[in-house]
PDB file of N, CA and C in Angstrom:
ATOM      1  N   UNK A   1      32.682 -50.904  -1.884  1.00  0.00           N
ATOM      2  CA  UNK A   1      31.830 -50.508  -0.767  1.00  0.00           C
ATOM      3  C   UNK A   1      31.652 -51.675   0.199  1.00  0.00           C
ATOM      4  N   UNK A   2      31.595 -51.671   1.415  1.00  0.00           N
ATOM      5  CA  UNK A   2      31.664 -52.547   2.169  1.00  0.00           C
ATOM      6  C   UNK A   2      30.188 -52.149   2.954  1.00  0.00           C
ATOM      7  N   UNK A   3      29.945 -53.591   2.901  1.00  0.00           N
ATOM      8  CA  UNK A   3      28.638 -54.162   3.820  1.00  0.00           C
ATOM      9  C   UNK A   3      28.206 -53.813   4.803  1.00  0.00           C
ATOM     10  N   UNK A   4      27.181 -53.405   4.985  1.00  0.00           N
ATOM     11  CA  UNK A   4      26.207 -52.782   6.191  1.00  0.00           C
ATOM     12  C   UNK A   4      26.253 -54.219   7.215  1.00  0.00           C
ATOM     13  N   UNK A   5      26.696 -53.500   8.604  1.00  0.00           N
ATOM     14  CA  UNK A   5      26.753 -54.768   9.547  1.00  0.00           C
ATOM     15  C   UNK A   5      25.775 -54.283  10.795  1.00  0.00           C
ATOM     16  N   UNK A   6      25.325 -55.428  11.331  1.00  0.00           N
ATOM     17  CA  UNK A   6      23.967 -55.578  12.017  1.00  0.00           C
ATOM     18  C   UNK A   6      24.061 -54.624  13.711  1.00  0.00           C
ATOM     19  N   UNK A   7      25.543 -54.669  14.128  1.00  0.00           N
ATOM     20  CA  UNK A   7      26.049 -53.965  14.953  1.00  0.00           C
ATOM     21  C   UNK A   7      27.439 -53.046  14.847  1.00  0.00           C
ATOM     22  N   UNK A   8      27.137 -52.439  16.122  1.00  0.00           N
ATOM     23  CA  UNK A   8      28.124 -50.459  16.045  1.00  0.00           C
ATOM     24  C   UNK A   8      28.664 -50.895  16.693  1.00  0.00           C
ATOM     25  N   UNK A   9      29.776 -50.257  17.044  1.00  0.00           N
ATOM     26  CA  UNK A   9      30.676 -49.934  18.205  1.00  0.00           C
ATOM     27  C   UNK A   9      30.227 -48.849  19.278  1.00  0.00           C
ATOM     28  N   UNK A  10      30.142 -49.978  20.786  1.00  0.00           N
ATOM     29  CA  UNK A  10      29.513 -49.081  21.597  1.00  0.00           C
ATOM     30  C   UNK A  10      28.037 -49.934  21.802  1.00  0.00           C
ATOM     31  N   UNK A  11      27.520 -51.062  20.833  1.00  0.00           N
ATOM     32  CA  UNK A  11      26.216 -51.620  20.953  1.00  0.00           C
ATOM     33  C   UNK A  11      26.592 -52.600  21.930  1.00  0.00           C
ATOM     34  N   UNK A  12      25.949 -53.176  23.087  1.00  0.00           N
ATOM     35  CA  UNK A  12      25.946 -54.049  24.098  1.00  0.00           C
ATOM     36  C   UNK A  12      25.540 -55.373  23.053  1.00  0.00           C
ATOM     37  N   UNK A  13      26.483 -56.559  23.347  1.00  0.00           N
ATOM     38  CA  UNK A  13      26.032 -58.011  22.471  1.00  0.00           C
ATOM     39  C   UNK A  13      25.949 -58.834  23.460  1.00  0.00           C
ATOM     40  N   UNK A  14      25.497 -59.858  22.966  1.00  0.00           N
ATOM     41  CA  UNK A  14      25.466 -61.286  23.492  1.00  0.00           C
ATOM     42  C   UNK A  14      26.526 -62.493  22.394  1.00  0.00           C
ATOM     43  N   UNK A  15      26.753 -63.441  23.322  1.00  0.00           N
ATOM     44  CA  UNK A  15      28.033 -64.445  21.781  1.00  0.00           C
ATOM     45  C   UNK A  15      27.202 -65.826  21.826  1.00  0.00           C
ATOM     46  N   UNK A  16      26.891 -65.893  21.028  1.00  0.00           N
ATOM     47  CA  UNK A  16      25.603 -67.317  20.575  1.00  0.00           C
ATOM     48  C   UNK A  16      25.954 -68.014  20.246  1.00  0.00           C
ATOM     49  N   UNK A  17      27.717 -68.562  20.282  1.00  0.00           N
ATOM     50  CA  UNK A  17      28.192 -69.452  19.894  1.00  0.00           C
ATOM     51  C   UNK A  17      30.004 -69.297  20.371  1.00  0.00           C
ATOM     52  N   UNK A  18      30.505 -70.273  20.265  1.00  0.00           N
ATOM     53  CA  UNK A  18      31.606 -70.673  21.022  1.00  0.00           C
ATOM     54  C   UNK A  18      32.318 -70.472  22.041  1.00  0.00           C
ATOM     55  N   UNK A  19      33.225 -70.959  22.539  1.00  0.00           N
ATOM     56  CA  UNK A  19      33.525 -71.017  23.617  1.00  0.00           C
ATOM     57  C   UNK A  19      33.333 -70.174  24.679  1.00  0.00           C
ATOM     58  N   UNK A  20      32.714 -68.506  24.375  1.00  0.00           N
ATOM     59  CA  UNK A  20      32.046 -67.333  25.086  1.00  0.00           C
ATOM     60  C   UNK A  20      30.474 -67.549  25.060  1.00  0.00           C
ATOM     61  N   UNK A  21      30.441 -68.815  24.580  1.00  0.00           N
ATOM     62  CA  UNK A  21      28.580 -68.485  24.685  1.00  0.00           C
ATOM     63  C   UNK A  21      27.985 -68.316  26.195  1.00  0.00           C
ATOM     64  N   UNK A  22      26.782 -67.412  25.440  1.00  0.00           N
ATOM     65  CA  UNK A  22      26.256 -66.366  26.577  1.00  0.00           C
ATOM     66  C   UNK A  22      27.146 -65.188  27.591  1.00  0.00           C
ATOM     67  N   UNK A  23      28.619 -65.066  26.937  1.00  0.00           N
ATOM     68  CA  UNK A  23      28.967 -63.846  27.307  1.00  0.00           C
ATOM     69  C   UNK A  23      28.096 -62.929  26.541  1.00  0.00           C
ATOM     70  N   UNK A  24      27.906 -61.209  27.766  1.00  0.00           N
ATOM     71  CA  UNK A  24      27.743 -60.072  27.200  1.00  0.00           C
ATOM     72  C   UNK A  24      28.831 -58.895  27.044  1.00  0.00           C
ATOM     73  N   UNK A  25      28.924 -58.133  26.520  1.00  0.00           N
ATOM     74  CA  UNK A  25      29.889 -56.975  26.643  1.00  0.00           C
ATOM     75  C   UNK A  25      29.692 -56.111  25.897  1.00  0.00           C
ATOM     76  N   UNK A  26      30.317 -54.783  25.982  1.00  0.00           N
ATOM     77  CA  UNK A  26      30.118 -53.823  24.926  1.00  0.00           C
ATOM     78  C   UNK A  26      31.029 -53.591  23.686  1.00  0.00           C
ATOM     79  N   UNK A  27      30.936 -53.135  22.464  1.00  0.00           N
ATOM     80  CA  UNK A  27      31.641 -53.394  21.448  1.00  0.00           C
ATOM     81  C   UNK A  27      32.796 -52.515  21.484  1.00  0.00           C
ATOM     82  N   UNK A  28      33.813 -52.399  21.673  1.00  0.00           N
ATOM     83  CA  UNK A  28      34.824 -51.402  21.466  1.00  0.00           C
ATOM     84  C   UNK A  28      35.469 -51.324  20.553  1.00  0.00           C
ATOM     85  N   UNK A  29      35.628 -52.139  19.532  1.00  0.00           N
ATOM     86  CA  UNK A  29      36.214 -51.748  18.420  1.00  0.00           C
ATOM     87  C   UNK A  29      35.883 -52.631  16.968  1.00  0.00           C
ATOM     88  N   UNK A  30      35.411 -52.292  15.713  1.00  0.00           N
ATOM     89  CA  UNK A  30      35.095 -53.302  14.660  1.00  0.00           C
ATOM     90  C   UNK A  30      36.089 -53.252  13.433  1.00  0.00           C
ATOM     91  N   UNK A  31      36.667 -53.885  13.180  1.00  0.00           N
ATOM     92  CA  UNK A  31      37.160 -54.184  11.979  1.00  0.00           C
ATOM     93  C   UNK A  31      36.312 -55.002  10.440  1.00  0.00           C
ATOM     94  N   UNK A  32      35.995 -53.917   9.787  1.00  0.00           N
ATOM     95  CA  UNK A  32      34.911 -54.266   8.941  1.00  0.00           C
ATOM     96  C   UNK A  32      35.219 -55.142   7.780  1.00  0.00           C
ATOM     97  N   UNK A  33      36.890 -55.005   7.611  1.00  0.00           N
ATOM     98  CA  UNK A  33      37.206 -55.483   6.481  1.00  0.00           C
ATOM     99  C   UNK A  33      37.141 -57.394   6.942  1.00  0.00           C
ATOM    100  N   UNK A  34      37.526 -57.661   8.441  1.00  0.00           N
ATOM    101  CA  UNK A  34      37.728 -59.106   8.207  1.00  0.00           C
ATOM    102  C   UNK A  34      36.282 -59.344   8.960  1.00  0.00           C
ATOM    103  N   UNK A  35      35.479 -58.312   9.029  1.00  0.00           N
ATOM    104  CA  UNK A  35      33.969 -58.689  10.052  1.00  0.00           C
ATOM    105  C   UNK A  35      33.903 -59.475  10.969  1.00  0.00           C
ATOM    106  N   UNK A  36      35.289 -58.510  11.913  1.00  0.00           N
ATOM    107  CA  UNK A  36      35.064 -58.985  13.710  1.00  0.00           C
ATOM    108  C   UNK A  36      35.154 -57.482  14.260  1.00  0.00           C
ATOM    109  N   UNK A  37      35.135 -58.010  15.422  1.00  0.00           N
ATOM    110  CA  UNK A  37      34.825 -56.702  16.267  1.00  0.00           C
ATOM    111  C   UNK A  37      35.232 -57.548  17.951  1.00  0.00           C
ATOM    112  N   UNK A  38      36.330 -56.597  18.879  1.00  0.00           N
ATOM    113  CA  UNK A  38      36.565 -56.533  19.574  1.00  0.00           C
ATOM    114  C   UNK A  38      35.347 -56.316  20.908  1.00  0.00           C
ATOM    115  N   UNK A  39      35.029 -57.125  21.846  1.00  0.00           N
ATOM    116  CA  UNK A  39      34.362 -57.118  22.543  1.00  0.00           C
ATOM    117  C   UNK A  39      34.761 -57.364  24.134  1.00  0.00           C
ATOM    118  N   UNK A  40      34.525 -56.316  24.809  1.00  0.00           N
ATOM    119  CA  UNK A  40      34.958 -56.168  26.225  1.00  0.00           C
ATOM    120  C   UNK A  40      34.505 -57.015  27.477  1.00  0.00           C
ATOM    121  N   UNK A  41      35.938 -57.761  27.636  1.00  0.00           N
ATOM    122  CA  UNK A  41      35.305 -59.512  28.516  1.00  0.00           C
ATOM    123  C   UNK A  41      35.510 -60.204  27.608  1.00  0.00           C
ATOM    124  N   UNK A  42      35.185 -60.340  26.712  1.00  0.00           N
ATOM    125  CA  UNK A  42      34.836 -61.578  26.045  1.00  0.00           C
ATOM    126  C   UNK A  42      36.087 -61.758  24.867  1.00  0.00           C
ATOM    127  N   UNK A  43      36.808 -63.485  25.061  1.00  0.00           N
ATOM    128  CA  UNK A  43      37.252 -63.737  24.429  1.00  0.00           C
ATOM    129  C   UNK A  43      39.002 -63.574  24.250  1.00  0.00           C
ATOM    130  N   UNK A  44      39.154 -63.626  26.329  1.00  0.00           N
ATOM    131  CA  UNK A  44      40.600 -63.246  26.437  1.00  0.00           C
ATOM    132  C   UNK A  44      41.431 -64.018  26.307  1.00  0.00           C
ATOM    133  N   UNK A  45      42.863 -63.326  25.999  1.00  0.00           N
ATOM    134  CA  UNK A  45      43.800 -64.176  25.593  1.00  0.00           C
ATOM    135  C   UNK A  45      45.088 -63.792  26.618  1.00  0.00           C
ATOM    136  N   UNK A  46      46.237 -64.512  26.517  1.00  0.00           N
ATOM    137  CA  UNK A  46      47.127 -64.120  27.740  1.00  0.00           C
ATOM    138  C   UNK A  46      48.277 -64.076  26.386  1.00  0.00           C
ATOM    139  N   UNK A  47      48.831 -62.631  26.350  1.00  0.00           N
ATOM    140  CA  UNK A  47      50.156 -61.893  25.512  1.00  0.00           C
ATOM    141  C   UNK A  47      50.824 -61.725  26.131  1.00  0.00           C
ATOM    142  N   UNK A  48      52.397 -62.521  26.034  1.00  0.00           N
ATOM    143  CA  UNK A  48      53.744 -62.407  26.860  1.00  0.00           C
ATOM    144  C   UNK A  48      54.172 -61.268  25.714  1.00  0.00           C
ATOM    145  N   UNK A  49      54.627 -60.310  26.848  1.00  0.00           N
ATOM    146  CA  UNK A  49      55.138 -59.415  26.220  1.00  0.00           C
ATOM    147  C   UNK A  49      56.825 -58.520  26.778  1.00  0.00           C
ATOM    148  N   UNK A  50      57.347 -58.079  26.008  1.00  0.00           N
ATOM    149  CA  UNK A  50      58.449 -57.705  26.292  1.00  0.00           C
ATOM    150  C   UNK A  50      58.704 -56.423  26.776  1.00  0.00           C
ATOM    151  N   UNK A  51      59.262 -55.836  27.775  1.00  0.00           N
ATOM    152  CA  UNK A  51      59.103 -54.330  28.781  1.00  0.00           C
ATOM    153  C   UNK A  51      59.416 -53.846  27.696  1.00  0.00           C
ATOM    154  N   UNK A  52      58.264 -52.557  27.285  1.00  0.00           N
ATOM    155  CA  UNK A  52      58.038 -51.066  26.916  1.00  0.00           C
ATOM    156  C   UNK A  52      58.050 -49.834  27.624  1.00  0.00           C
ATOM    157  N   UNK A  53      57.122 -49.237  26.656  1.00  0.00           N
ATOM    158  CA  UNK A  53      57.096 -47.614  27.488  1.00  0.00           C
ATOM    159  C   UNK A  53      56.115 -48.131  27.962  1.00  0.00           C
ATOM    160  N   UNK A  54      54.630 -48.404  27.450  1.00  0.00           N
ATOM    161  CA  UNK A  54      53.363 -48.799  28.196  1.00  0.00           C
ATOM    162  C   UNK A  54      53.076 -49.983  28.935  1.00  0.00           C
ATOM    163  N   UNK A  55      54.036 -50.697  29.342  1.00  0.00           N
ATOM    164  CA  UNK A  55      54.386 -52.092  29.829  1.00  0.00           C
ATOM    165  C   UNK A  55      55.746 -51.948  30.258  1.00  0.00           C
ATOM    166  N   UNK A  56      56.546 -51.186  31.591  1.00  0.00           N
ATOM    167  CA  UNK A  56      57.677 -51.103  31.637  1.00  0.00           C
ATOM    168  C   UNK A  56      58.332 -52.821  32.690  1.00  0.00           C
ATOM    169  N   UNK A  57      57.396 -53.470  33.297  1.00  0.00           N
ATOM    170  CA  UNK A  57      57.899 -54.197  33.239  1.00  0.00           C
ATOM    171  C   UNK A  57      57.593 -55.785  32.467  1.00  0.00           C
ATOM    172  N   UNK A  58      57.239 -55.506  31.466  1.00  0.00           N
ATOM    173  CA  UNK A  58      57.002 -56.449  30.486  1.00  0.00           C
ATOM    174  C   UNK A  58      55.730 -57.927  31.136  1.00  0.00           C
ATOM    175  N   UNK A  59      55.992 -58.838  30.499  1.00  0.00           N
ATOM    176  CA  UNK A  59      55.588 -60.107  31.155  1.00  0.00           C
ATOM    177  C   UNK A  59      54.204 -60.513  30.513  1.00  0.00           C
ATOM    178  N   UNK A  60      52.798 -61.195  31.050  1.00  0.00           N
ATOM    179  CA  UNK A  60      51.677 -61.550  30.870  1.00  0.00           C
ATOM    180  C   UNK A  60      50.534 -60.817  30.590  1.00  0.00           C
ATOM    181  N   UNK A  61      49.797 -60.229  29.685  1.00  0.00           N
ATOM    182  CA  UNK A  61      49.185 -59.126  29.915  1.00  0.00           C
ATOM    183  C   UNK A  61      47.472 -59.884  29.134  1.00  0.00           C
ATOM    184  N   UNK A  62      46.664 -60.154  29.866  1.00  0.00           N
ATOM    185  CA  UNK A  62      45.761 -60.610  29.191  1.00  0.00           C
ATOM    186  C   UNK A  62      44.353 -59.346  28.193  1.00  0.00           C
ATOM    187  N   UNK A  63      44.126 -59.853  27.339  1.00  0.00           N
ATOM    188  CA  UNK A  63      43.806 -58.633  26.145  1.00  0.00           C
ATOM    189  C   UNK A  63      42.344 -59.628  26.002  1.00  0.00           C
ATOM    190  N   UNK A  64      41.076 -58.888  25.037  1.00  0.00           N
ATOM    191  CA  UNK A  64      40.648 -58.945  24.324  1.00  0.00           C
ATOM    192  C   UNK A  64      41.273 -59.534  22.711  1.00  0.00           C
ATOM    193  N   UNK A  65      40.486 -60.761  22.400  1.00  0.00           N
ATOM    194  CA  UNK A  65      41.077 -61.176  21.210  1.00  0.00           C
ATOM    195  C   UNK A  65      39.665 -60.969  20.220  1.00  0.00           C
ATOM    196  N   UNK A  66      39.808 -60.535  18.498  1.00  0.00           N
ATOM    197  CA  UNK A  66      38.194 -60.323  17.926  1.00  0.00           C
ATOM    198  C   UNK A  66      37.468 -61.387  17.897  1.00  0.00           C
ATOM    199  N   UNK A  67      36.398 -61.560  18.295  1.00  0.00           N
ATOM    200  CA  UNK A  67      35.209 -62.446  17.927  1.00  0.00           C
ATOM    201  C   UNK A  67      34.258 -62.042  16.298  1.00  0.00           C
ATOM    202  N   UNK A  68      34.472 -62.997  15.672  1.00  0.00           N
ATOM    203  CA  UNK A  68      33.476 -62.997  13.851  1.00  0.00           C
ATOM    204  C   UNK A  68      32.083 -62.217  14.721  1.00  0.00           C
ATOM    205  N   UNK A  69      31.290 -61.288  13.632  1.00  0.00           N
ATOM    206  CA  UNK A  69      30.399 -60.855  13.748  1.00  0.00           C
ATOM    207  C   UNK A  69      28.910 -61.765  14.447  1.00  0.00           C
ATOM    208  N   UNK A  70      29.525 -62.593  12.817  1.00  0.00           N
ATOM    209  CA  UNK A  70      28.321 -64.084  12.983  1.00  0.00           C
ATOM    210  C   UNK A  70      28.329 -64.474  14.326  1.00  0.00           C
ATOM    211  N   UNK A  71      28.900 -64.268  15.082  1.00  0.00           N
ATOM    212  CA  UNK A  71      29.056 -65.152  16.213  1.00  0.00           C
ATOM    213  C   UNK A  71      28.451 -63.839  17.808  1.00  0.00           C
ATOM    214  N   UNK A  72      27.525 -62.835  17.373  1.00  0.00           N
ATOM    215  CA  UNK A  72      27.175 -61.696  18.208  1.00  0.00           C
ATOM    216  C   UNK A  72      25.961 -61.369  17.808  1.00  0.00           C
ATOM    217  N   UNK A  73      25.100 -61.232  18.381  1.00  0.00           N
ATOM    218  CA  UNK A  73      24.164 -61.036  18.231  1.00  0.00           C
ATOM    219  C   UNK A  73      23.526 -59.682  19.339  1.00  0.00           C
ATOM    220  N   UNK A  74      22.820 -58.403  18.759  1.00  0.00           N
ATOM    221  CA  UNK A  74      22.640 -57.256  19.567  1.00  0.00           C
ATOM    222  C   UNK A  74      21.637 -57.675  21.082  1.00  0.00           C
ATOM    223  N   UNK A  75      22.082 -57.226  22.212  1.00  0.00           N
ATOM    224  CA  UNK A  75      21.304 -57.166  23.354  1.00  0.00           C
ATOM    225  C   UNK A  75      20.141 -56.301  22.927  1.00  0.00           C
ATOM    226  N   UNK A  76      18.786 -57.162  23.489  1.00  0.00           N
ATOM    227  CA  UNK A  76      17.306 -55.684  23.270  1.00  0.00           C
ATOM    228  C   UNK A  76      17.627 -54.933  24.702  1.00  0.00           C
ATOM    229  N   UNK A  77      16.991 -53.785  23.837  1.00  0.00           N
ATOM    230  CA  UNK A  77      17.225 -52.800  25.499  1.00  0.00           C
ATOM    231  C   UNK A  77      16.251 -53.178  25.965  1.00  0.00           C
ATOM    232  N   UNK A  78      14.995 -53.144  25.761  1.00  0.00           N
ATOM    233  CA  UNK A  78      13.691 -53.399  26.943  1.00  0.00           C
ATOM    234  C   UNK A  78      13.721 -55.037  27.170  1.00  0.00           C
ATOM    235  N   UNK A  79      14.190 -55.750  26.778  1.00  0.00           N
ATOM    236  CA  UNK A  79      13.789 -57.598  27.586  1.00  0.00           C
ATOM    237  C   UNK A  79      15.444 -57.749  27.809  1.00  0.00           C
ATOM    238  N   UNK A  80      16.308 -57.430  27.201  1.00  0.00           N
ATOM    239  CA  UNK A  80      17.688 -57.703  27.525  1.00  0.00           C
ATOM    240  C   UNK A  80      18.047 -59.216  27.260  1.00  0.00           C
ATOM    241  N   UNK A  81      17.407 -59.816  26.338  1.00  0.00           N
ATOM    242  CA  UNK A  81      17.543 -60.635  25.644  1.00  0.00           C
ATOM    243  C   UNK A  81      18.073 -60.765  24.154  1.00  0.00           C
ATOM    244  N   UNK A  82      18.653 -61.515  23.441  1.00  0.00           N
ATOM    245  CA  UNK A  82      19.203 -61.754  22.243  1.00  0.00           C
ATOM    246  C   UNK A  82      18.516 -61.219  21.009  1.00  0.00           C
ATOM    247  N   UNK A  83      18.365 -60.430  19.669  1.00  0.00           N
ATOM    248  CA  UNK A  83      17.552 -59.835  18.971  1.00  0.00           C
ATOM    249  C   UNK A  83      18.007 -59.087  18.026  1.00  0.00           C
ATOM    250  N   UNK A  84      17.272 -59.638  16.623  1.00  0.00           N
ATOM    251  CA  UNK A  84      17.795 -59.983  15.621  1.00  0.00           C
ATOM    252  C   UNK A  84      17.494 -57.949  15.085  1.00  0.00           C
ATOM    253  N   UNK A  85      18.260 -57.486  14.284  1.00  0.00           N
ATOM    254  CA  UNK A  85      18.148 -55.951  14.088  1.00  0.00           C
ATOM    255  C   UNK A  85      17.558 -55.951  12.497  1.00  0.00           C
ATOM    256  N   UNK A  86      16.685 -54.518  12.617  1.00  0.00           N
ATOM    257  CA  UNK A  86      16.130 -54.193  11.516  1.00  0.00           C
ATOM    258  C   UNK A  86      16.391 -52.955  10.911  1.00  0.00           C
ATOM    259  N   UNK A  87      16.090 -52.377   9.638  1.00  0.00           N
ATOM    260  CA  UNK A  87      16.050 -51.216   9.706  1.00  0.00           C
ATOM    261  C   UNK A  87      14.841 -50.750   8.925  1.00  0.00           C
ATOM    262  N   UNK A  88      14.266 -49.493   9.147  1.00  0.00           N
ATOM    263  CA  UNK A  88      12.887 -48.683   9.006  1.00  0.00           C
ATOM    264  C   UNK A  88      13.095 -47.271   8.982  1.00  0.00           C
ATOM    265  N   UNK A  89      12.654 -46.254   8.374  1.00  0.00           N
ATOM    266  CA  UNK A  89      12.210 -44.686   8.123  1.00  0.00           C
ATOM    267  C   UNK A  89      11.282 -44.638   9.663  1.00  0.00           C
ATOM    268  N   UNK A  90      12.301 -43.904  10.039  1.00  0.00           N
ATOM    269  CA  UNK A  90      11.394 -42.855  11.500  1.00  0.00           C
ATOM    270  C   UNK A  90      10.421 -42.120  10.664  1.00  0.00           C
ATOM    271  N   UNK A  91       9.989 -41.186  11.854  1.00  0.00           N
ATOM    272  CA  UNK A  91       8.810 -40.052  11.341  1.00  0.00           C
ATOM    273  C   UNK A  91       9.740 -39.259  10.601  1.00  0.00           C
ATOM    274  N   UNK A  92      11.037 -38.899  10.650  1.00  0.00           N
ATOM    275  CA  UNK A  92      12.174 -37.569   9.789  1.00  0.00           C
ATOM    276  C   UNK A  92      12.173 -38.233   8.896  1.00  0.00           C
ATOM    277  N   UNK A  93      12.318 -40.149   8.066  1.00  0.00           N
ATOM    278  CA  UNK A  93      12.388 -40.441   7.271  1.00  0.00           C
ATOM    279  C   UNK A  93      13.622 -40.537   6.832  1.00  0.00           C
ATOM    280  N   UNK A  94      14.321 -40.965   8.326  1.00  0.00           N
ATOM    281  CA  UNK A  94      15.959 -41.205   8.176  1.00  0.00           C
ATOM    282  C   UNK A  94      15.567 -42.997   8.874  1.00  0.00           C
ATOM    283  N   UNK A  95      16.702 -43.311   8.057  1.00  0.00           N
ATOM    284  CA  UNK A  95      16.693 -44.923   8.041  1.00  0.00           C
ATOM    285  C   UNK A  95      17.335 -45.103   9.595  1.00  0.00           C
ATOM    286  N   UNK A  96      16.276 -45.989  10.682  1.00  0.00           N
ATOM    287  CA  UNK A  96      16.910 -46.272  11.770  1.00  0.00           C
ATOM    288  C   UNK A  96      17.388 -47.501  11.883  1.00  0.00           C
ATOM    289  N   UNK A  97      18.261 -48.086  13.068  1.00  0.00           N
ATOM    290  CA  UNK A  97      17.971 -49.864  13.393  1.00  0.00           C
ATOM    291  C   UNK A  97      16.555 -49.917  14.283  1.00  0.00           C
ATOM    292  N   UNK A  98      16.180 -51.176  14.707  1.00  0.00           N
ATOM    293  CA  UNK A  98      15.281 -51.552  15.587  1.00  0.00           C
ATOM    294  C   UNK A  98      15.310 -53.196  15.596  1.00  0.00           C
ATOM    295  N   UNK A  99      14.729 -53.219  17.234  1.00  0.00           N
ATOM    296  CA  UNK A  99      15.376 -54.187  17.591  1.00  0.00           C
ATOM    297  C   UNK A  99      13.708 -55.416  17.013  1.00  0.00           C
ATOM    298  N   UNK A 100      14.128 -56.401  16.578  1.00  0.00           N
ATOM    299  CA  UNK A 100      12.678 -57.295  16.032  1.00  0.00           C
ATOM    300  C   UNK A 100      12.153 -57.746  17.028  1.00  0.00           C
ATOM    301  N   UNK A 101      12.832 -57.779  18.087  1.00  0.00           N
ATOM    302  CA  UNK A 101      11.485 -58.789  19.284  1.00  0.00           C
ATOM    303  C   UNK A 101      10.796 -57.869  19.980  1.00  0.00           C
ATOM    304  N   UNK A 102      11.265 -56.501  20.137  1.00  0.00           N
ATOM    305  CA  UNK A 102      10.153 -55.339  21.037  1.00  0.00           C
ATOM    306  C   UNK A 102      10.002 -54.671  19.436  1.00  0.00           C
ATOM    307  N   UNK A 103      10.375 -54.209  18.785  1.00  0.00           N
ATOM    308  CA  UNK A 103       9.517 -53.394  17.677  1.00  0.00           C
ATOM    309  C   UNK A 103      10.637 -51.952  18.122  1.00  0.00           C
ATOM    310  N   UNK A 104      11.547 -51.933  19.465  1.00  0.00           N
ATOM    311  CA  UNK A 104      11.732 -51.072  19.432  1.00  0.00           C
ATOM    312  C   UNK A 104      12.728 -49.972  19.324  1.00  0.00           C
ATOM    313  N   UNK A 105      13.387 -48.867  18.615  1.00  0.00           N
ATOM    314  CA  UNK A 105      14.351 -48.063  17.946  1.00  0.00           C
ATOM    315  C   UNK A 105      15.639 -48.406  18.852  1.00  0.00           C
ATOM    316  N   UNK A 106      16.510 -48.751  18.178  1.00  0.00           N
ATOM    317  CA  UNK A 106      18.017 -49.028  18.814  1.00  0.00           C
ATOM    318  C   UNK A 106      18.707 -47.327  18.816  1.00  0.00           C
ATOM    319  N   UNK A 107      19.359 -46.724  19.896  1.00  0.00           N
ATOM    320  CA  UNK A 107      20.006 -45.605  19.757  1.00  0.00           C
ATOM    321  C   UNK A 107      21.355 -45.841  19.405  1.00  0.00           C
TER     322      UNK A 107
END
């Protein structure tokens, strides 16, 4: 079974450490097994590549490279600042996230 991680795909982050620090972006894709996750903006790389079907004339194509989890931390929606995630029983008594510096429910 693999580990409950602090952010989704689709959650807006902040990068609190290396060479992207204080980039934001949204998550587009996580790979759980090596716990990174692809993040949009942040962390590009330049791929020489050779003409394809989806690249017919080949050449420089700069990409998204994964950033470690550890290294992202969730945007709060109400201060839009950096903020550490929790989880808690709503009123249905289904386990939510929430964000620790407003108190308040992550969608």
């Amino acid at each position: 079974m693999q580990k409950k991680l602090h952010v989704k795909k689709g959650d807006t982050v902040i990068v609190i450490t290396g060479d992207n620090l204080g980039s934001k972006g949204r998550i587009l894709e996580i790979d759980r097994k090596t716990e990174k996750a692809i993040v949009e903006g942040v962390n590009m790389i330049k791929k020489h590549t050779k003409p394809n079907s989806k690249h017919p004339q080949g050449g420089i194509i700069e990409k998204e490279a994964p950033v470690h989890i550890s290294n992202l931390m969730l945007v709060d929606p109400k201060t839009g600042k950096a903020t550490r995630v929790g989880r808690r029983l709503n009123a249905e008594g289904k386990l939510v996230r929430y964000s620790k510096k407003s108190g308040e429910e992550i969608k």
